[in-house]
Structure formats: C-alpha cells, structure tokens
Protein backbone atom coordinates (compact mmCIF):
# COMPACT_ATOMS: atom_id res chain seq x y z
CA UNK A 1 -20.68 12.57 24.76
CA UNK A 2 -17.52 14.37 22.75
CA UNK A 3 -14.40 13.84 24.38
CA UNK A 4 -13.45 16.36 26.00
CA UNK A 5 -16.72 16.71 28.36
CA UNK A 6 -16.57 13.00 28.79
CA UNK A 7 -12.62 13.32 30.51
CA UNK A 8 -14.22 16.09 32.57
CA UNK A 9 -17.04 13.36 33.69
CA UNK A 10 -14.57 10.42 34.54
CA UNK A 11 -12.53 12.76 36.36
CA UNK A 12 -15.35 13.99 38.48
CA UNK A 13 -16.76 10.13 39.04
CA UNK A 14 -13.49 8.75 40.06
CA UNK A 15 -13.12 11.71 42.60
CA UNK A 16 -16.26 11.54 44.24
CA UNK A 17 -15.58 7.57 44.65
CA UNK A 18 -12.19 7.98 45.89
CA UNK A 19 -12.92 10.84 48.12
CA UNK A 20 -16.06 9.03 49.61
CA UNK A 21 -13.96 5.44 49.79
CA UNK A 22 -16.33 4.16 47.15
CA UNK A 23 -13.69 2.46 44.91
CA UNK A 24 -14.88 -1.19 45.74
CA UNK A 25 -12.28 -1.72 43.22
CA UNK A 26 -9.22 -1.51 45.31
CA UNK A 27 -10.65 -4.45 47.07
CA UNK A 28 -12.03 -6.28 44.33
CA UNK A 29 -10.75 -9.90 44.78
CA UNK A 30 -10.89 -10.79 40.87
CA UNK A 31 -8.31 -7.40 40.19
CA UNK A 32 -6.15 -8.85 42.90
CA UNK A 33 -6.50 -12.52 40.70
CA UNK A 34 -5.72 -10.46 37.46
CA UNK A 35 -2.69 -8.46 39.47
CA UNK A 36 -1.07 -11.92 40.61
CA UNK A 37 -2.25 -13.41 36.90
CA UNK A 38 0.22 -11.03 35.39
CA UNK A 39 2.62 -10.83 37.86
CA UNK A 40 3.52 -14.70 37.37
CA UNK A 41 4.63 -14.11 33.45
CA UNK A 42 7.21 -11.50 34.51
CA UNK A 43 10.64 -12.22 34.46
CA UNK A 44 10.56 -14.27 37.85
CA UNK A 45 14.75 -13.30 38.19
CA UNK A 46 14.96 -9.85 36.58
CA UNK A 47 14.33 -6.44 38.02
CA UNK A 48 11.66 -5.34 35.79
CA UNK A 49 10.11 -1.61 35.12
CA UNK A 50 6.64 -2.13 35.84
CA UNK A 51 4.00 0.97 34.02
CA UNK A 52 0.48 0.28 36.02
CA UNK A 53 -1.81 2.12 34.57
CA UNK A 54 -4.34 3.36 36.49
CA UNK A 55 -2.36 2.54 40.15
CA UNK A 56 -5.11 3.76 42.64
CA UNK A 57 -4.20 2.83 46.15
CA UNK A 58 -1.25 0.96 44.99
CA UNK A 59 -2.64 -2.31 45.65
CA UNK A 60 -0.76 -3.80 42.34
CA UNK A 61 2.21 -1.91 42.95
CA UNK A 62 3.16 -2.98 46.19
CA UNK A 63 2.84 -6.43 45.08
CA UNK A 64 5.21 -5.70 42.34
CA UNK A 65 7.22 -3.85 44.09
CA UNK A 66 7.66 -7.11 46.98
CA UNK A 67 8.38 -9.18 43.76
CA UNK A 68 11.33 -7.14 43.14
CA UNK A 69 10.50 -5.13 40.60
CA UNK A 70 10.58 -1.18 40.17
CA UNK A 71 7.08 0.56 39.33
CA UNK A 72 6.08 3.98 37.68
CA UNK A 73 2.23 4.34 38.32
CA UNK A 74 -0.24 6.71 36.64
CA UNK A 75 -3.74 7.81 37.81
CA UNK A 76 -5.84 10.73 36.92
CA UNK A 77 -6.80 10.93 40.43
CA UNK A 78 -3.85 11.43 43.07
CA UNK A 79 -5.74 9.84 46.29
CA UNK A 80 -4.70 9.67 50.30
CA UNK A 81 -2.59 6.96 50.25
CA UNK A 82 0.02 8.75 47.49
CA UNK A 83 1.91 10.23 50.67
CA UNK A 84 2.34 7.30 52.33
CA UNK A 85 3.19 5.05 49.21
CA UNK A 86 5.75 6.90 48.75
CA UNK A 87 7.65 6.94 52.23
CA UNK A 88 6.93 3.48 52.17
CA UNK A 89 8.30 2.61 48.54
CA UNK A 90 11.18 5.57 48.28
CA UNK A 91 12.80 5.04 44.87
CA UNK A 92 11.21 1.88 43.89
CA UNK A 93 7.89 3.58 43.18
CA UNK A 94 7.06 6.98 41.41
CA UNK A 95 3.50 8.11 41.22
CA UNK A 96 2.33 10.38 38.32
CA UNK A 97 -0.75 12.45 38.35
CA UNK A 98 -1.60 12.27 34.77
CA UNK A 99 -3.83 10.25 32.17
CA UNK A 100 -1.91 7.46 29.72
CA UNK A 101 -2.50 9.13 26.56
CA UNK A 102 -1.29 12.49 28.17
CA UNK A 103 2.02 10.91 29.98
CA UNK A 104 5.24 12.15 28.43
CA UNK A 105 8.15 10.60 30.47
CA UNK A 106 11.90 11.78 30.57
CA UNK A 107 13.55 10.99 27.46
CA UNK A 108 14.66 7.72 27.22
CA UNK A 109 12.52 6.48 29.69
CA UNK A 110 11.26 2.78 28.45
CA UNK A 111 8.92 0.11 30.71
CA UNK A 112 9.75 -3.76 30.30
CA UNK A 113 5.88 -4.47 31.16
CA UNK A 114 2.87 -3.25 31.59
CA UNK A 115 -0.70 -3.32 33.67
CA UNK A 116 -4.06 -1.61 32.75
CA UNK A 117 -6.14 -3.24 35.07
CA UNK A 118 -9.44 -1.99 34.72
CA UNK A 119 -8.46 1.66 33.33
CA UNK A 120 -9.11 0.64 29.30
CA UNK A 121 -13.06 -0.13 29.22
CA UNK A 122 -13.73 3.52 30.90
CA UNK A 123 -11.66 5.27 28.13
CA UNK A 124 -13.49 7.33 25.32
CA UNK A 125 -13.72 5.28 22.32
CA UNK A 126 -11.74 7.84 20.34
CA UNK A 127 -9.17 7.60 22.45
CA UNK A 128 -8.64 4.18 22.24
CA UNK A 129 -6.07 4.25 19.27
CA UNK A 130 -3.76 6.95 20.77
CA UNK A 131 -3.65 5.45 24.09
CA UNK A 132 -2.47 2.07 22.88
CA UNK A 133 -0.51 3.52 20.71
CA UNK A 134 1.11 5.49 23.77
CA UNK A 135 1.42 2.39 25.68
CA UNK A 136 3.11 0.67 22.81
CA UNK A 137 5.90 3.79 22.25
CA UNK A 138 7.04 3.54 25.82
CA UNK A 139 7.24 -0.30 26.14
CA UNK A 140 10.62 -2.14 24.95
CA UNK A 141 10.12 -4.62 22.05
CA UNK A 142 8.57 -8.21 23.28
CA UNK A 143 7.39 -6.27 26.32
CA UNK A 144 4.67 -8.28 28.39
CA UNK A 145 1.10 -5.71 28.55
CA UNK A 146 -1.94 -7.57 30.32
CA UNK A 147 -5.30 -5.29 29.91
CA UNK A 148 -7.68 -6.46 32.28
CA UNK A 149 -11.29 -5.11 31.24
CA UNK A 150 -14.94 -5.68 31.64
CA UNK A 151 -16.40 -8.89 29.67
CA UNK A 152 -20.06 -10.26 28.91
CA UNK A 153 -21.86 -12.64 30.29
CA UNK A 154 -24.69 -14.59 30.03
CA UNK A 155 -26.97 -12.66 31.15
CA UNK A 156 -26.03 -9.63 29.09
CA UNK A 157 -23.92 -11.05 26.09
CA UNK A 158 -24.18 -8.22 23.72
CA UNK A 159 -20.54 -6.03 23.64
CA UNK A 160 -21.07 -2.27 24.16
CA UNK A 161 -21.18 0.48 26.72
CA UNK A 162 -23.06 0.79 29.64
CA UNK A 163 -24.30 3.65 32.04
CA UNK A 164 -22.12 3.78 35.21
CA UNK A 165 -22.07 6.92 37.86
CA UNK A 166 -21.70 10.67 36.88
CA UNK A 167 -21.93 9.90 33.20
CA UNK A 168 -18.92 7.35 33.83
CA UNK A 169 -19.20 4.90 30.75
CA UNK A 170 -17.64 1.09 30.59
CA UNK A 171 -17.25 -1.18 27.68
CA UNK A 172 -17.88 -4.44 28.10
CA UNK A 173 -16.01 -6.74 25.59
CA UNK A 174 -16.62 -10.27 24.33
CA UNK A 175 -13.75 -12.94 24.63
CA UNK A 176 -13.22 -12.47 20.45
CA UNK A 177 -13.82 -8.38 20.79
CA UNK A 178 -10.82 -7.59 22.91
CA UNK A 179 -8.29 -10.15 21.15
CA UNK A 180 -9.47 -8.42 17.84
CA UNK A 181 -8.78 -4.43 19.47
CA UNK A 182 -5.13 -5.48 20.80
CA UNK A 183 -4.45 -7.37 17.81
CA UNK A 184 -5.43 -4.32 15.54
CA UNK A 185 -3.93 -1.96 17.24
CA UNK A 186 -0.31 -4.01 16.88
CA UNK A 187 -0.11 -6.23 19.73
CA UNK A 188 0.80 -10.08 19.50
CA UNK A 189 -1.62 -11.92 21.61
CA UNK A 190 -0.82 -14.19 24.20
CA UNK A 191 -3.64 -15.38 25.74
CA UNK A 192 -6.67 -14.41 27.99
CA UNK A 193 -7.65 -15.22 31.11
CA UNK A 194 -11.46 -14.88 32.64
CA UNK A 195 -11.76 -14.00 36.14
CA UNK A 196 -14.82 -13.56 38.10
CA UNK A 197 -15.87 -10.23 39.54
CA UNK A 198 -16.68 -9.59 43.69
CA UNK A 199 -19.02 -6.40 42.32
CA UNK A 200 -20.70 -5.97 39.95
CA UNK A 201 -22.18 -8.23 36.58
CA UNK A 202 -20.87 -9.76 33.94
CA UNK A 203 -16.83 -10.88 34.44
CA UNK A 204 -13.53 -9.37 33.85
CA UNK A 205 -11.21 -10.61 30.74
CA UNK A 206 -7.71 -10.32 31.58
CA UNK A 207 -5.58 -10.13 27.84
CA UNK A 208 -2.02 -10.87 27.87
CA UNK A 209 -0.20 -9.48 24.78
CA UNK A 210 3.47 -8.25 24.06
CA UNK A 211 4.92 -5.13 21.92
C-alpha cells in the first residue's frame, strides 16, 4: 500500500479500537513487563525526560512519571483518558497529538530516553529510516531508547508483515533482524529482552540501544 493511504489506514484502525475499547494493548501484561524492563536502566537518581512514543492511555507514563521522571508522550490518536491525564499529571506530563516522524518540538527541546513500545512494527517500511532518524535528532548523546516490537516464534518463524484490522500491517522481527535495523540505522546495541505476549502469537522483543 503507498504511504500515504497506509497512514490514513492506521489512523482509522487505531480509532475504531480506541473508540470501541478494543486496545487489548493497554492491558497487555508483557507491555507492562517491557514498560518496567526499561524503566529499571534509567537513571534510578536523576529526573529524566522521558519521549514515549506511542503513549495511549498513559499506562507507561504514569509509571514513569511515579518514578520521578518528567514525560512528553506522542500518539496519533488523542483518546478519553488525555483530559484526565493531564489534571492528574499537571506539568510533569505533556501529551502531543502527532506521529514521531511528524513531531517538531520547541527548539532546544532534547529527551534523555526513550520508549516505542509497540508503535515501530506498525510503521510503513519507508518510513522506517526517517523515524529513527527523528528519534535519534531529539535524544541527547548516550541516551537510553528501548523499541519493544513484535518477534517470531516457532510456530511462524519467518520475519515479515502480517494482515492485522482495517489494512493495519505489523512486522514481526527475528531476534538477529531487529539488532541489525537499530544497528544500521546508528544505534549502539545494548541488549534485548523477550517477553511473552497476553494476546496474540508469536512474542514481543524488547531492544535496548543508546544514541
């Protein structure tokens, strides 16, 4: 599908599963495991600037945010719980409306980490330079990224996309496959963690890289 009808598509999917409290995903036990995964390499005594990419219901971010640390969080789909998020969170959270590879923050604006977890694998693969690339630009150097995304498993080993709802795609990556995409793309790895999944097949591959 080109590009540009395919953002319409995942737009419309991730609507109609929000809207219809079908995002299993914002219960998903394994994201939560990926979440706290990443959350225990952050600096454990310094306020950090969290990017989560992809924020939802700001599961992830409220856990971040009760670790002390200060998140920005980005979602093409702005759901219900955005209004009270916020009245909860004040000034330690700020919720964008926008896609990653569209994002253009205030000038100087730079994250000392950052969480994609489970936003990556649903991307078009022509996007997937320019929105690592983006993530890259607005991280400080040495900056902790963790990219958790769909991975085979035995039952379906082969890498490669697979049908989802209203033409929504997902990539499903072997263990080598998404070490070899970070690594290309400029990122020093630093591990990977493999977490089960509560829906779905196959398993989820968390990465753990820095800038």
């Amino acid at each position: 599908m080109p590009q540009g009808d395919y953002r319409k598509a995942l737009d419309t999917s991730f609507v109609h599963r929000y809207s219809h409290g079908e995002d299993e995903w914002s219960w998903d036990v394994g994201m939560i495991q990926a979440a706290q995964a990443f959350l225990e390499r952050l600096d454990p005594h310094g306020d950090q600037h969290v990017l989560d990419i992809g924020v939802g219901r700001g599961r992830d971010a409220s856990t971040f945010i009760l670790a002390g640390h200060r998140v920005t969080g980005l979602d093409i789909v702005e759901n219900s719980s955005w209004p009270l998020l916020r009245k909860r969170w004040g000034d330690r959270l700020d919720l964008v409306n926008k896609a990653m590879q569209d994002w253009q923050p205030a000038p100087g604006t730079v994250f000392d980490a950052a969480l994609d977890n489970g936003c990556f694998h649903h991307q078009h693969p022509d996007e997937w330079g320019p929105y690592l690339a983006h993530v890259r630009r607005l991280l400080r150097p040495g900056a902790l990224v963790g990219l958790n995304v769909f991975g085979v498993d035995d039952a379906h080993p082969e890498a490669g996309w697979r049908e989802m709802d209203n033409q929504r795609q997902g990539y499903f990556f072997t263990d080598a496959g998404i070490r070899q995409t970070l690594e290309a793309h400029g990122f020093t790895w630093q591990g990977l963690e493999v977490i089960e999944r509560q829906h779905g097949e196959a398993r989820y591959l968390l990465a753990l890289v820095r800038t």
